[in-house]
C-alpha atoms as a PDB file:
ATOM      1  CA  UNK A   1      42.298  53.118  40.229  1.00  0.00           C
ATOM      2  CA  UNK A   2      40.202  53.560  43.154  1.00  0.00           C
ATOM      3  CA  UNK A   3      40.771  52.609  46.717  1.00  0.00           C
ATOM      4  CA  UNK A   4      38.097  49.592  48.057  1.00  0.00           C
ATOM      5  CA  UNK A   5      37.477  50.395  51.590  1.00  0.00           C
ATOM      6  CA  UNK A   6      34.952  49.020  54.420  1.00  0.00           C
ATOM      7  CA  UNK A   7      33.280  50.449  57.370  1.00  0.00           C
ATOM      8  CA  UNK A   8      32.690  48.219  60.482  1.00  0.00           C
ATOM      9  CA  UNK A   9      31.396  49.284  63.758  1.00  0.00           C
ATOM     10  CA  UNK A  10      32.164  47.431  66.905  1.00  0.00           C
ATOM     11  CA  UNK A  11      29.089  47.774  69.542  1.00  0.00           C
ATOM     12  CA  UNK A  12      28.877  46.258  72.332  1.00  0.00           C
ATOM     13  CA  UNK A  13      30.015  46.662  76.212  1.00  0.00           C
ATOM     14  CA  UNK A  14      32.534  45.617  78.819  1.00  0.00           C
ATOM     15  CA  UNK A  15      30.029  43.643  81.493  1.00  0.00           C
ATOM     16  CA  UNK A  16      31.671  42.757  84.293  1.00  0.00           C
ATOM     17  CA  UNK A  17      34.363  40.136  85.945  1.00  0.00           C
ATOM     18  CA  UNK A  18      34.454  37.116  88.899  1.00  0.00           C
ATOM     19  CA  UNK A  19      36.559  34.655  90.374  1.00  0.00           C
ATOM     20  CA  UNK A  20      38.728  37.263  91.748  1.00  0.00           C
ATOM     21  CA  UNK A  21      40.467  37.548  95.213  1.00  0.00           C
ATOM     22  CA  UNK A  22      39.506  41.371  95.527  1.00  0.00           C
ATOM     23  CA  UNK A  23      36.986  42.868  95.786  1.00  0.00           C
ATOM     24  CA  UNK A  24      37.126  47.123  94.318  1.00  0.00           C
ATOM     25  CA  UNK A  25      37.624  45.709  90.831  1.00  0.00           C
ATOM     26  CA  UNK A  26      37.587  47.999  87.234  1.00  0.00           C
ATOM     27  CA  UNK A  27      38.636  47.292  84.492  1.00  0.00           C
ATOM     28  CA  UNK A  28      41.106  50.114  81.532  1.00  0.00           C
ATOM     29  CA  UNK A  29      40.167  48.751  77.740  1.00  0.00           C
ATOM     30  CA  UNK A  30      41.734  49.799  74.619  1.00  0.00           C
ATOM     31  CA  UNK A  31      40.655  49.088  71.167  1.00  0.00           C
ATOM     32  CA  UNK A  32      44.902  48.170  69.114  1.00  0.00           C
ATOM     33  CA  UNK A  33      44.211  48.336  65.184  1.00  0.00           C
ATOM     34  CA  UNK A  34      46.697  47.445  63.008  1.00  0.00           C
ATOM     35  CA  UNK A  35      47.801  49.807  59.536  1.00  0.00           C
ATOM     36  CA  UNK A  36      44.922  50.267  57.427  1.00  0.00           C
ATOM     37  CA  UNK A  37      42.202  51.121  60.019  1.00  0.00           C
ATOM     38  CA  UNK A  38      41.199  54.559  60.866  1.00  0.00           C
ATOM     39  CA  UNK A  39      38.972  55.535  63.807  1.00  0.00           C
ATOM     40  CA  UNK A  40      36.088  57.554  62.412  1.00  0.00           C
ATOM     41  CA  UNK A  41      33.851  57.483  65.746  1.00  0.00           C
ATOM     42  CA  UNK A  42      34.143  56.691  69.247  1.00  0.00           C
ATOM     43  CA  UNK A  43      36.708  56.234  71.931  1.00  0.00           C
ATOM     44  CA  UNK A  44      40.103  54.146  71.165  1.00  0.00           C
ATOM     45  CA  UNK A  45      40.239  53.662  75.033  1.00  0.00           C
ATOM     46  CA  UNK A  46      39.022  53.643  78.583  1.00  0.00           C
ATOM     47  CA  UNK A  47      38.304  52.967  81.585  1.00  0.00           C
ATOM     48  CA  UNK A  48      35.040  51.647  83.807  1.00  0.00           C
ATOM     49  CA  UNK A  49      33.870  52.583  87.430  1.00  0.00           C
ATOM     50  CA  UNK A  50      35.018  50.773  90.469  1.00  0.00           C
ATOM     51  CA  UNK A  51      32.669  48.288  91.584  1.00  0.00           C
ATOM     52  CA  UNK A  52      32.260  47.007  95.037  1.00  0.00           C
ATOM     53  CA  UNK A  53      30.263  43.755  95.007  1.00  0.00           C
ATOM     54  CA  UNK A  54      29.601  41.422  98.057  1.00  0.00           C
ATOM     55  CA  UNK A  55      32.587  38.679  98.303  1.00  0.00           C
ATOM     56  CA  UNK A  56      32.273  35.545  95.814  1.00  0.00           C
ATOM     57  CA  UNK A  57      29.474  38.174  93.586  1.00  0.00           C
ATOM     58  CA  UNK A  58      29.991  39.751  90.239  1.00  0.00           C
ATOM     59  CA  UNK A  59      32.038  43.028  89.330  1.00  0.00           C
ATOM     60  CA  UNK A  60      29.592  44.294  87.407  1.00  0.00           C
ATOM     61  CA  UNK A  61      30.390  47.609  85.158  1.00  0.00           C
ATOM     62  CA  UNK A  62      28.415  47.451  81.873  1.00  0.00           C
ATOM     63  CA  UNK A  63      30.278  49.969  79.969  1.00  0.00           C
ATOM     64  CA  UNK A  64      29.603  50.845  76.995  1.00  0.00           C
ATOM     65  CA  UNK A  65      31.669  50.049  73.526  1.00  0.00           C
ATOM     66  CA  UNK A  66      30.562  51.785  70.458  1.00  0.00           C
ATOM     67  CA  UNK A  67      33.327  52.588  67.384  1.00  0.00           C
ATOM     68  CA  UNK A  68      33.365  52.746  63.949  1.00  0.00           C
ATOM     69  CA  UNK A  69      36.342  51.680  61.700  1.00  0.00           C
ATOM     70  CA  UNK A  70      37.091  52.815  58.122  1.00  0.00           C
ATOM     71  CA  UNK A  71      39.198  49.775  56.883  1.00  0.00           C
ATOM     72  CA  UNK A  72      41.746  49.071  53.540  1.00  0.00           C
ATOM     73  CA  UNK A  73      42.101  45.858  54.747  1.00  0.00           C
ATOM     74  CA  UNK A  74      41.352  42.936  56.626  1.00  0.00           C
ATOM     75  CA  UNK A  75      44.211  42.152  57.659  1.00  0.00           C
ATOM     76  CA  UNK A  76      45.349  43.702  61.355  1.00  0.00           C
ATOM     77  CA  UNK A  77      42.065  42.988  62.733  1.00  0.00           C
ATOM     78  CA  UNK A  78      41.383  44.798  66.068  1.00  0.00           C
ATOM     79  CA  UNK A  79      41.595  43.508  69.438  1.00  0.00           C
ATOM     80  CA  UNK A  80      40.109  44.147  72.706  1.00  0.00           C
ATOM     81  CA  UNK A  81      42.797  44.638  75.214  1.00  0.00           C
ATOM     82  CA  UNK A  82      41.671  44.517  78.952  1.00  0.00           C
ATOM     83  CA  UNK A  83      43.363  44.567  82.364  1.00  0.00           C
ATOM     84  CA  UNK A  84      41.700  44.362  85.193  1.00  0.00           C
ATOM     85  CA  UNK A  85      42.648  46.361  88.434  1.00  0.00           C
ATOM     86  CA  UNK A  86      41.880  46.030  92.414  1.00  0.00           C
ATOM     87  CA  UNK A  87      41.528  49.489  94.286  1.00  0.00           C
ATOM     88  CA  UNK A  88      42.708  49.191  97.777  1.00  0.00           C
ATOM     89  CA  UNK A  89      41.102  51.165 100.945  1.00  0.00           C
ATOM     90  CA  UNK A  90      44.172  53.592 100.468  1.00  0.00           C
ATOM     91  CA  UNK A  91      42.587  54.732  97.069  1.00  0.00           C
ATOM     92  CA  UNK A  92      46.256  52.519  95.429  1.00  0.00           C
ATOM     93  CA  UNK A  93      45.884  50.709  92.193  1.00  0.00           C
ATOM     94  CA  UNK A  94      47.266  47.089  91.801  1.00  0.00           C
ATOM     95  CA  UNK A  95      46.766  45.561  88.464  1.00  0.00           C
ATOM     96  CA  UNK A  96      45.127  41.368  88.550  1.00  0.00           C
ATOM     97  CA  UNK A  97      45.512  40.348  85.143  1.00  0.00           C
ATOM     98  CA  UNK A  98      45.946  41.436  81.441  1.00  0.00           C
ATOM     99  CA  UNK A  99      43.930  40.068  78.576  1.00  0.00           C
ATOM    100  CA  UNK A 100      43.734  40.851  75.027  1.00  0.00           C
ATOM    101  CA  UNK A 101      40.854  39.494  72.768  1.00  0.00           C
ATOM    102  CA  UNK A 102      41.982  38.959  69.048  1.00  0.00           C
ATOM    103  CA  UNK A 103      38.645  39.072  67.439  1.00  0.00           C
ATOM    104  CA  UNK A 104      36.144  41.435  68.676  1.00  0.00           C
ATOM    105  CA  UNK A 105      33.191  39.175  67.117  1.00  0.00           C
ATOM    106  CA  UNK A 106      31.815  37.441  70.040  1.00  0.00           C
ATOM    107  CA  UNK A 107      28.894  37.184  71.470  1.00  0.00           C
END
């Protein structure tokens, strides 16, 4: 019997964030798949640069997504799971917030 599998590619990029306190905001992302997904290409993981807007303006970081998925299923989609994190003027990292995006089909 032969094994039905499916190749999906998630492009796309990690734009930016506002409505923060701080200022010195970037932002670690990981890509969690479940059993039955293999990474063929790309990064699982990572991290942006540290952007310094003027207050009450955009953290803006436009970094790039791009991975590609063998799948046996569709079950154990992947998510998108994203924390945000404030750089002080000591060069310390203090996490904001955690978020984690269950279906990585948005627009």
């Amino acid at each position: 019997r032969r094994e039905l599998t499916m190749e999906v590619h998630f492009i796309g990029e990690v734009y930016g964030a506002r409505g923060f306190p701080d200022t010195s905001l970037f932002c670690k992302w990981e890509i969690v798949a479940g059993d039955g997904w293999t990474l063929l290409e790309g990064v699982r993981e990572g991290q942006t640069q540290v952007d310094t807007p003027i207050e009450g303006e955009t953290s803006v970081w436009c970094h790039p997504v791009d991975v590609h998925y063998k799948a046996i299923t569709v079950a154990n989609w992947p998510k998108l799971k994203l924390s945000v994190w404030h750089r002080d003027s000591f060069g310390r990292n203090e996490l904001c917030t955690l978020g984690l995006l269950w279906s990585l089909l948005v627009r």
